[in-house]
PDB file of N, CA and C in Angstrom:
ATOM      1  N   UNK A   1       0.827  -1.197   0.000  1.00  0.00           N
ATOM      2  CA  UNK A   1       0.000   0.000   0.000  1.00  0.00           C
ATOM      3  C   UNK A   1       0.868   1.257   0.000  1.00  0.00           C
ATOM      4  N   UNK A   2       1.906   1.553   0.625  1.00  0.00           N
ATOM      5  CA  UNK A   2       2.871   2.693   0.682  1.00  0.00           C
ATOM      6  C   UNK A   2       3.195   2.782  -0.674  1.00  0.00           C
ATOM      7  N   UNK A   3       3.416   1.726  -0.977  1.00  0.00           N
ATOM      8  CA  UNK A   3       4.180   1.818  -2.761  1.00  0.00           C
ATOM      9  C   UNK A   3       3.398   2.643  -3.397  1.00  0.00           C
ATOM     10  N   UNK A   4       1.954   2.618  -3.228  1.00  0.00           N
ATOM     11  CA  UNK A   4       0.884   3.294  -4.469  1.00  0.00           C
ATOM     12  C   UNK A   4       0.711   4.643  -4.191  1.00  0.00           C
ATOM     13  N   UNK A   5       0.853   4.892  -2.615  1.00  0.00           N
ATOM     14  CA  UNK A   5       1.002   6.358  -1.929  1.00  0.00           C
ATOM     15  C   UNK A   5       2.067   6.738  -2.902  1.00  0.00           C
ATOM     16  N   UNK A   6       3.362   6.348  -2.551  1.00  0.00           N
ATOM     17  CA  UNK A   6       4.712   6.764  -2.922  1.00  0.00           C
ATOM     18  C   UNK A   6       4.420   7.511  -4.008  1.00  0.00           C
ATOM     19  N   UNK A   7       3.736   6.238  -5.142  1.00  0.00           N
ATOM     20  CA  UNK A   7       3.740   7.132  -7.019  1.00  0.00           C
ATOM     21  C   UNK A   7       3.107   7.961  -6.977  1.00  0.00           C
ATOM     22  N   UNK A   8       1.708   7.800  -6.065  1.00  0.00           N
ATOM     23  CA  UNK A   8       0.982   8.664  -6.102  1.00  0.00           C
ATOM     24  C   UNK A   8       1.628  10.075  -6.010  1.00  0.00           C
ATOM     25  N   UNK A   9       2.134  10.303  -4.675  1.00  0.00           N
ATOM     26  CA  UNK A   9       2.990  11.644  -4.611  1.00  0.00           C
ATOM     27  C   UNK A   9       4.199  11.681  -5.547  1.00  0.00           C
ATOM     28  N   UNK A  10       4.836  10.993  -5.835  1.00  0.00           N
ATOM     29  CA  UNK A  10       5.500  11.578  -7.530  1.00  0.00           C
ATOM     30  C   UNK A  10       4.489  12.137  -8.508  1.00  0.00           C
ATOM     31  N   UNK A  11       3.706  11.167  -8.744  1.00  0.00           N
ATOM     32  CA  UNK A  11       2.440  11.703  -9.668  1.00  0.00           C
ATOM     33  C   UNK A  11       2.078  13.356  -9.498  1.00  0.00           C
ATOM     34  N   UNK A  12       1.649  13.735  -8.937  1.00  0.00           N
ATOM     35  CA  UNK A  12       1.163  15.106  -7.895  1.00  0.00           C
ATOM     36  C   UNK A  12       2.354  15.818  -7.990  1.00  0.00           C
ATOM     37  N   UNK A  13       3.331  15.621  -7.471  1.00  0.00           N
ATOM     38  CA  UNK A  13       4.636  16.429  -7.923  1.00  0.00           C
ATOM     39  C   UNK A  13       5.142  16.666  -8.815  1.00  0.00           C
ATOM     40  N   UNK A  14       5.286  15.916 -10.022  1.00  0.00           N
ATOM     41  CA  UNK A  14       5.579  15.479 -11.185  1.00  0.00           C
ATOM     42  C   UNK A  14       4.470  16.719 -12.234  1.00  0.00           C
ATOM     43  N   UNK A  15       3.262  16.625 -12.012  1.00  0.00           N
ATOM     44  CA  UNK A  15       1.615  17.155 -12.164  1.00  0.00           C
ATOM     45  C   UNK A  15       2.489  18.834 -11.863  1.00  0.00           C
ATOM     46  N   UNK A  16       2.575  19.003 -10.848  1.00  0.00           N
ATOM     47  CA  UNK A  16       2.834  20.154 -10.115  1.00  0.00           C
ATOM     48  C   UNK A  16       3.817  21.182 -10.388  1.00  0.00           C
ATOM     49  N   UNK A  17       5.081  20.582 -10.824  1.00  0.00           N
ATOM     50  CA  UNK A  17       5.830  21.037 -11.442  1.00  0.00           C
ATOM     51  C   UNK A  17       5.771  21.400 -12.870  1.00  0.00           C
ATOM     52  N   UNK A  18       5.436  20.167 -13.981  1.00  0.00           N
ATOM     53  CA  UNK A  18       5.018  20.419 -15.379  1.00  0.00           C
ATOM     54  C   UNK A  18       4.174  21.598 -15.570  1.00  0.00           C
ATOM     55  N   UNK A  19       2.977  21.879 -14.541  1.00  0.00           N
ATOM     56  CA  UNK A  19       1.774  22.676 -14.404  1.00  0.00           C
ATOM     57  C   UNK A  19       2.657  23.749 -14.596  1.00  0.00           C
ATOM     58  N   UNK A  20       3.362  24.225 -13.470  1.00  0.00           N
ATOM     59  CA  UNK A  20       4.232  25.648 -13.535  1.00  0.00           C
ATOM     60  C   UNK A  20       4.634  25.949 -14.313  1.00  0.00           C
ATOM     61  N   UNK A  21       5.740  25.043 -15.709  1.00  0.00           N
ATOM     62  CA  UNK A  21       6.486  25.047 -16.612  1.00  0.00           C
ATOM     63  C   UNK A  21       5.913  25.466 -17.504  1.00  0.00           C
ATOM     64  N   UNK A  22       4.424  24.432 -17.777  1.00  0.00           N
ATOM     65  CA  UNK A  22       3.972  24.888 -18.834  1.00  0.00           C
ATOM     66  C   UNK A  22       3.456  26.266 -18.872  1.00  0.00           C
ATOM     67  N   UNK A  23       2.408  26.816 -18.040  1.00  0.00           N
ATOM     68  CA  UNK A  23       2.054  28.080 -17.647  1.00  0.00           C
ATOM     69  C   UNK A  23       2.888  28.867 -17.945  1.00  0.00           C
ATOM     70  N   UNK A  24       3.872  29.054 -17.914  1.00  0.00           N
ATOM     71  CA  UNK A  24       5.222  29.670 -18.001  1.00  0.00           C
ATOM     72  C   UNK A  24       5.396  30.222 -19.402  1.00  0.00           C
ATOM     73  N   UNK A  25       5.473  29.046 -20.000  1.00  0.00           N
ATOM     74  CA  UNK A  25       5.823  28.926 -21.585  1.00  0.00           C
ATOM     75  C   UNK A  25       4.539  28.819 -22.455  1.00  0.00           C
ATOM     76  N   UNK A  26       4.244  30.227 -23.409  1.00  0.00           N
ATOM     77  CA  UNK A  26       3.288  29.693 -24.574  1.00  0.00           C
ATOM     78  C   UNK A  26       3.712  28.896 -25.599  1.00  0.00           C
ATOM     79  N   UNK A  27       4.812  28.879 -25.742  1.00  0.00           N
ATOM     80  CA  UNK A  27       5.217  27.595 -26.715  1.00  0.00           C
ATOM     81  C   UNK A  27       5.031  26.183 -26.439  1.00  0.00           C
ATOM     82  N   UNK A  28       5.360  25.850 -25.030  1.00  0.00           N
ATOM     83  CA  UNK A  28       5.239  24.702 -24.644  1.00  0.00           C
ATOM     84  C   UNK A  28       3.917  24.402 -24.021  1.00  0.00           C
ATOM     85  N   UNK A  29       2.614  25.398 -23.865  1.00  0.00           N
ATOM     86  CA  UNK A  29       1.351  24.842 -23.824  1.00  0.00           C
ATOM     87  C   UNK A  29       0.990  24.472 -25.235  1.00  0.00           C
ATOM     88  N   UNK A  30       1.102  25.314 -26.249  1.00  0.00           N
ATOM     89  CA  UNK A  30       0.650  24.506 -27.451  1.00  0.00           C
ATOM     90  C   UNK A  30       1.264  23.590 -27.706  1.00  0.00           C
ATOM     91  N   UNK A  31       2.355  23.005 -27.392  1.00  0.00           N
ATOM     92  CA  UNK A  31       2.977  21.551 -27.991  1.00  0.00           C
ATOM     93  C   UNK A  31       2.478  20.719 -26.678  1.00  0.00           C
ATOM     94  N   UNK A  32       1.756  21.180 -26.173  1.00  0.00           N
ATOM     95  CA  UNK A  32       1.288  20.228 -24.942  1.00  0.00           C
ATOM     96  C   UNK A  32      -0.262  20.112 -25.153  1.00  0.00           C
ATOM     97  N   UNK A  33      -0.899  20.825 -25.744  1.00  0.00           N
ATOM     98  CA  UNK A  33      -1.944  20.866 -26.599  1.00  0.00           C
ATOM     99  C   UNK A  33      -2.385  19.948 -27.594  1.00  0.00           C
ATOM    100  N   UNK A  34      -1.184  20.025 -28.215  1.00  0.00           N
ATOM    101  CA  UNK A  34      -1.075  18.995 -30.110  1.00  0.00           C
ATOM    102  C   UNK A  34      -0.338  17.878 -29.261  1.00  0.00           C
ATOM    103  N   UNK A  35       0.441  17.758 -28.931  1.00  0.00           N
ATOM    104  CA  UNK A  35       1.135  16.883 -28.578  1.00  0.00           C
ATOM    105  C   UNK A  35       1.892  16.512 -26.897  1.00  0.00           C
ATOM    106  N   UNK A  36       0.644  16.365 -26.339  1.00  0.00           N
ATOM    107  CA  UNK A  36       0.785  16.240 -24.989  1.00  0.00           C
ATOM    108  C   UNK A  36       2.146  15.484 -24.506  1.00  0.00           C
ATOM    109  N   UNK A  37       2.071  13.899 -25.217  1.00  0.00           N
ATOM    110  CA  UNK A  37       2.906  12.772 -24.615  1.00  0.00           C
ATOM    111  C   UNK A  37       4.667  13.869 -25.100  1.00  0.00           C
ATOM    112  N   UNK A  38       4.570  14.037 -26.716  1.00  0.00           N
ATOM    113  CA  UNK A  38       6.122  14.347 -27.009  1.00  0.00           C
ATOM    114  C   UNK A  38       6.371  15.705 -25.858  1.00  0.00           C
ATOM    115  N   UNK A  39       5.103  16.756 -25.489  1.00  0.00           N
ATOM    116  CA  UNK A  39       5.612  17.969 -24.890  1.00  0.00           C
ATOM    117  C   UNK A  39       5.997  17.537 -22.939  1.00  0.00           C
ATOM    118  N   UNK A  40       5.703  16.582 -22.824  1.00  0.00           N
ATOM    119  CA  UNK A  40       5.703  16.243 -21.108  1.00  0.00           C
ATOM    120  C   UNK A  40       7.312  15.680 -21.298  1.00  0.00           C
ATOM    121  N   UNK A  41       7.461  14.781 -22.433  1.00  0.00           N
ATOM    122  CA  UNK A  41       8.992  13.677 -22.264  1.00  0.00           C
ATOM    123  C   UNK A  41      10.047  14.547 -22.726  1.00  0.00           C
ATOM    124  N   UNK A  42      10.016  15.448 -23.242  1.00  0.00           N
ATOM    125  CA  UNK A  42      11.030  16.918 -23.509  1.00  0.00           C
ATOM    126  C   UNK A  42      11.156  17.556 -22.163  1.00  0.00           C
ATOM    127  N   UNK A  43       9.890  18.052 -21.474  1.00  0.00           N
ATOM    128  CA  UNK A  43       9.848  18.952 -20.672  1.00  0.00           C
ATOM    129  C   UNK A  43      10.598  18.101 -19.231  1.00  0.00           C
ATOM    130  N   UNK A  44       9.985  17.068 -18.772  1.00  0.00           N
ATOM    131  CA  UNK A  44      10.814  15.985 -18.111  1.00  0.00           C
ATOM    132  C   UNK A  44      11.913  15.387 -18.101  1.00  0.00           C
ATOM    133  N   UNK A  45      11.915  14.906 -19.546  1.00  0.00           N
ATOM    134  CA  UNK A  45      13.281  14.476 -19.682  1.00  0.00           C
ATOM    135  C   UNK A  45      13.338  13.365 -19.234  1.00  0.00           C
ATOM    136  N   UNK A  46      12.258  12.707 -19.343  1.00  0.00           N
ATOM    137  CA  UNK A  46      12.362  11.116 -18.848  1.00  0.00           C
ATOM    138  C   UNK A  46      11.081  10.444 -19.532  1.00  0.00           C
ATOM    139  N   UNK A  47      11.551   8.984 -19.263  1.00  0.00           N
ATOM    140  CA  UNK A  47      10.365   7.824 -20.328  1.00  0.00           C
ATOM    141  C   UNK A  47       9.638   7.380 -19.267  1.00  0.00           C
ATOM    142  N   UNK A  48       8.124   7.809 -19.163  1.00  0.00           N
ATOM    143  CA  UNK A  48       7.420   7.149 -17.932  1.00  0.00           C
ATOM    144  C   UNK A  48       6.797   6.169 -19.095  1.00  0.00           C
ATOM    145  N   UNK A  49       6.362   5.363 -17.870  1.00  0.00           N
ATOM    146  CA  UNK A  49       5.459   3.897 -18.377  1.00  0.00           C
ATOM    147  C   UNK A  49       3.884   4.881 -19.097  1.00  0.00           C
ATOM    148  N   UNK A  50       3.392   4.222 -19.963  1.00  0.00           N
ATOM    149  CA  UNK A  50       2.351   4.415 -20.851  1.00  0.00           C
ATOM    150  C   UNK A  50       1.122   4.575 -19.455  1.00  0.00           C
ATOM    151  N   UNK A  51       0.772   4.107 -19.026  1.00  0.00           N
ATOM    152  CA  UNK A  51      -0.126   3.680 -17.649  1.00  0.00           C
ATOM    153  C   UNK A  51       0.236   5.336 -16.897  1.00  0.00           C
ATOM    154  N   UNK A  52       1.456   5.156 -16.833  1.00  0.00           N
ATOM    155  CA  UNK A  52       1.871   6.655 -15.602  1.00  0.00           C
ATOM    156  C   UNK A  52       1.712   7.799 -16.668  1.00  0.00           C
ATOM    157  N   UNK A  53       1.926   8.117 -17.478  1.00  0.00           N
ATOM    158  CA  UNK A  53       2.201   9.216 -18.609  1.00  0.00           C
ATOM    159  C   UNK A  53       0.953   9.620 -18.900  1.00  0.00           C
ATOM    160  N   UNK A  54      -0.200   8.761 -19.076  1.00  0.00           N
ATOM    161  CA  UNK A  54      -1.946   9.217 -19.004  1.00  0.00           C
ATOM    162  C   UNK A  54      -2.500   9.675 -18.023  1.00  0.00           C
ATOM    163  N   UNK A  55      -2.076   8.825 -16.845  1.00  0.00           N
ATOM    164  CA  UNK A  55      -2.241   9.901 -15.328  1.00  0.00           C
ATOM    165  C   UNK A  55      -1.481  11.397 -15.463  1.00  0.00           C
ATOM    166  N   UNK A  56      -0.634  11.203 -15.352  1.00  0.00           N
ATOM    167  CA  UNK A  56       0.584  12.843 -15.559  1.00  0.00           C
ATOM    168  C   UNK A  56      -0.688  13.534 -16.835  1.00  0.00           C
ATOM    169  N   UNK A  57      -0.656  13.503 -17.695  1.00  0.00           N
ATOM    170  CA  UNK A  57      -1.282  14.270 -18.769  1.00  0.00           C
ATOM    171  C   UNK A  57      -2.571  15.139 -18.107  1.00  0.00           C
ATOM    172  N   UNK A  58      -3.559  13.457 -18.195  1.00  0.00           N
ATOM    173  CA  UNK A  58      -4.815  13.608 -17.423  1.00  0.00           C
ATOM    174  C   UNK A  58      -5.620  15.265 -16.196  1.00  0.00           C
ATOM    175  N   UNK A  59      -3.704  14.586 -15.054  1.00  0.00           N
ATOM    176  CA  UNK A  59      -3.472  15.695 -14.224  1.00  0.00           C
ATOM    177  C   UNK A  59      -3.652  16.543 -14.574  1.00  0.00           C
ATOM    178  N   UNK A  60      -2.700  17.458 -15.835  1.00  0.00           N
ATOM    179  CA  UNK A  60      -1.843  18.206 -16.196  1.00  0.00           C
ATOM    180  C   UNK A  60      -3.169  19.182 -16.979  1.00  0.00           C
ATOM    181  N   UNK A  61      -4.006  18.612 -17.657  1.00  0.00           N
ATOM    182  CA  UNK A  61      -4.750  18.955 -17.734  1.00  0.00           C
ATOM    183  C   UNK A  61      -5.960  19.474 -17.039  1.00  0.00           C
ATOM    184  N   UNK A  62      -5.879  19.183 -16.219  1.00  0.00           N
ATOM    185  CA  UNK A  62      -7.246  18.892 -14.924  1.00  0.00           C
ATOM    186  C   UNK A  62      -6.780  20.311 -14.623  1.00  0.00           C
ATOM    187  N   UNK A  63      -5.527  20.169 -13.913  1.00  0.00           N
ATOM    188  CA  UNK A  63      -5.407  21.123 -12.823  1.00  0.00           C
ATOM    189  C   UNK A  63      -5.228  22.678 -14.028  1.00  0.00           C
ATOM    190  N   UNK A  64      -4.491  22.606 -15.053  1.00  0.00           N
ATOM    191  CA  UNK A  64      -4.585  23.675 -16.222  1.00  0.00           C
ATOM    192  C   UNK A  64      -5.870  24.516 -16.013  1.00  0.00           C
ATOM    193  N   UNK A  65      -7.124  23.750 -16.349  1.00  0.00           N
ATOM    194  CA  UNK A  65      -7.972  24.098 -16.567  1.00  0.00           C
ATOM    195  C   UNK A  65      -8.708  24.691 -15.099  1.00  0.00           C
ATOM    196  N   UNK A  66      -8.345  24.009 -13.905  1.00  0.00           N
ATOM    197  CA  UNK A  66      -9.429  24.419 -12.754  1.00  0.00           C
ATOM    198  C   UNK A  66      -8.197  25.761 -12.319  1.00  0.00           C
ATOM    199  N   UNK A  67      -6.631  26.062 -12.442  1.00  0.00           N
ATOM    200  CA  UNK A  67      -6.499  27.209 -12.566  1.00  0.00           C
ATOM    201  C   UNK A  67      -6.627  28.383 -13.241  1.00  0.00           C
ATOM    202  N   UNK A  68      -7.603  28.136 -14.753  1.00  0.00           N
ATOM    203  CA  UNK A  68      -7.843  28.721 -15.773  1.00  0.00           C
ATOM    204  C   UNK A  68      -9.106  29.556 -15.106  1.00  0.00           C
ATOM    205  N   UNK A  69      -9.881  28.951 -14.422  1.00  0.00           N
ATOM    206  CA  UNK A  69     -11.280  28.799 -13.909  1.00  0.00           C
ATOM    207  C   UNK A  69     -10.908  29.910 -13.108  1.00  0.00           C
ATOM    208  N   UNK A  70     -10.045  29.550 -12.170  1.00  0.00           N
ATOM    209  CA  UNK A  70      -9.999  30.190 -10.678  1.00  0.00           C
ATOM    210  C   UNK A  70      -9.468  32.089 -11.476  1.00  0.00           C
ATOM    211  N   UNK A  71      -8.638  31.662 -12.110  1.00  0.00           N
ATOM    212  CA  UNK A  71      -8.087  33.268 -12.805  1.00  0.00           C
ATOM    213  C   UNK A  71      -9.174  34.052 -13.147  1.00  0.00           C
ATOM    214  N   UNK A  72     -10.082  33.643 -13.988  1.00  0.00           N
ATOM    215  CA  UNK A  72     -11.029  34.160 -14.346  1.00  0.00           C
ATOM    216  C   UNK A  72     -12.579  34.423 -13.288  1.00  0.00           C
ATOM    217  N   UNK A  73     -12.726  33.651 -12.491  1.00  0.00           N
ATOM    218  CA  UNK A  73     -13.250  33.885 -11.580  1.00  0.00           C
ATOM    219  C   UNK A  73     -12.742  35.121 -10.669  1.00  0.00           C
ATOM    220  N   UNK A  74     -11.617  35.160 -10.387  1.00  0.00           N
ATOM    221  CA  UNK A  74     -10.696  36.490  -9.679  1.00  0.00           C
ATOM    222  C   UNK A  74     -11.194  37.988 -10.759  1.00  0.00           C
ATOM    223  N   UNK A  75     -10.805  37.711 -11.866  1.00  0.00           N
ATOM    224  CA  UNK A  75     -10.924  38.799 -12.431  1.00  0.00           C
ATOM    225  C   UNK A  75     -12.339  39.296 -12.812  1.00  0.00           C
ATOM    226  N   UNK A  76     -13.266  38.230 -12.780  1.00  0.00           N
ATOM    227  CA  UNK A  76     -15.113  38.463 -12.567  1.00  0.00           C
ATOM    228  C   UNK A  76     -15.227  39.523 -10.809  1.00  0.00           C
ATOM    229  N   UNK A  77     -14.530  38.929  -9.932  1.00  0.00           N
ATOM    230  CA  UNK A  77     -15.038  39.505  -8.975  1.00  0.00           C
ATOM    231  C   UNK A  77     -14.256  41.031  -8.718  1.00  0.00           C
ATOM    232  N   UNK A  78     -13.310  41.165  -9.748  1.00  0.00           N
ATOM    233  CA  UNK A  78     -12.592  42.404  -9.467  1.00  0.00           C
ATOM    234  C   UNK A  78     -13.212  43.315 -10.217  1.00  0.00           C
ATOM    235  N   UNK A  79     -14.011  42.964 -11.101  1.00  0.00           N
ATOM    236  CA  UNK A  79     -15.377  43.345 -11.971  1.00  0.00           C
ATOM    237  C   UNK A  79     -16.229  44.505 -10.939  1.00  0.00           C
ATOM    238  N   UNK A  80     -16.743  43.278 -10.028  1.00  0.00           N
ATOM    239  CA  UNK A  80     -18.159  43.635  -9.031  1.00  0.00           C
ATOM    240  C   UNK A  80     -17.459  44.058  -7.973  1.00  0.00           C
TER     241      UNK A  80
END
């Protein structure tokens, strides 16, 4: 059971870091866009298993979007 914790928190960290990078870079959200898998194994620099690399993406996406949300929500209420 620790073992699945363990990836888990690589996963999340892994998620966490890419998140920042990409944000960072408009070049590297659109190649993360078109080409998620080639823009994560550049940006990493490492070969995750097919299984782990859909989680990481998945993430990567998730959290993209619910900070996309939250930005725009900020700037609605700086509105009112």
């Amino acid at each position: 059971m620790a073992t699945n914790k363990t990836k888990e928190i690589d996963i999340k960290e892994i998620i966490s870091d890419a998140v920042e990078k990409i944000m960072k870079d408009e070049k590297l959200q659109k190649q993360f866009m078109d080409e998620p898998v080639k823009a994560l194994e550049k940006l990493l620099n490492v070969d995750l298993p097919d299984e782990l690399i859909e989680k990481v993406i998945d993430g990567i996406k998730a959290k993209i979007t619910v900070d996309k949300l939250a930005d725009a929500a900020d700037l609605l209420k700086k509105l009112f």
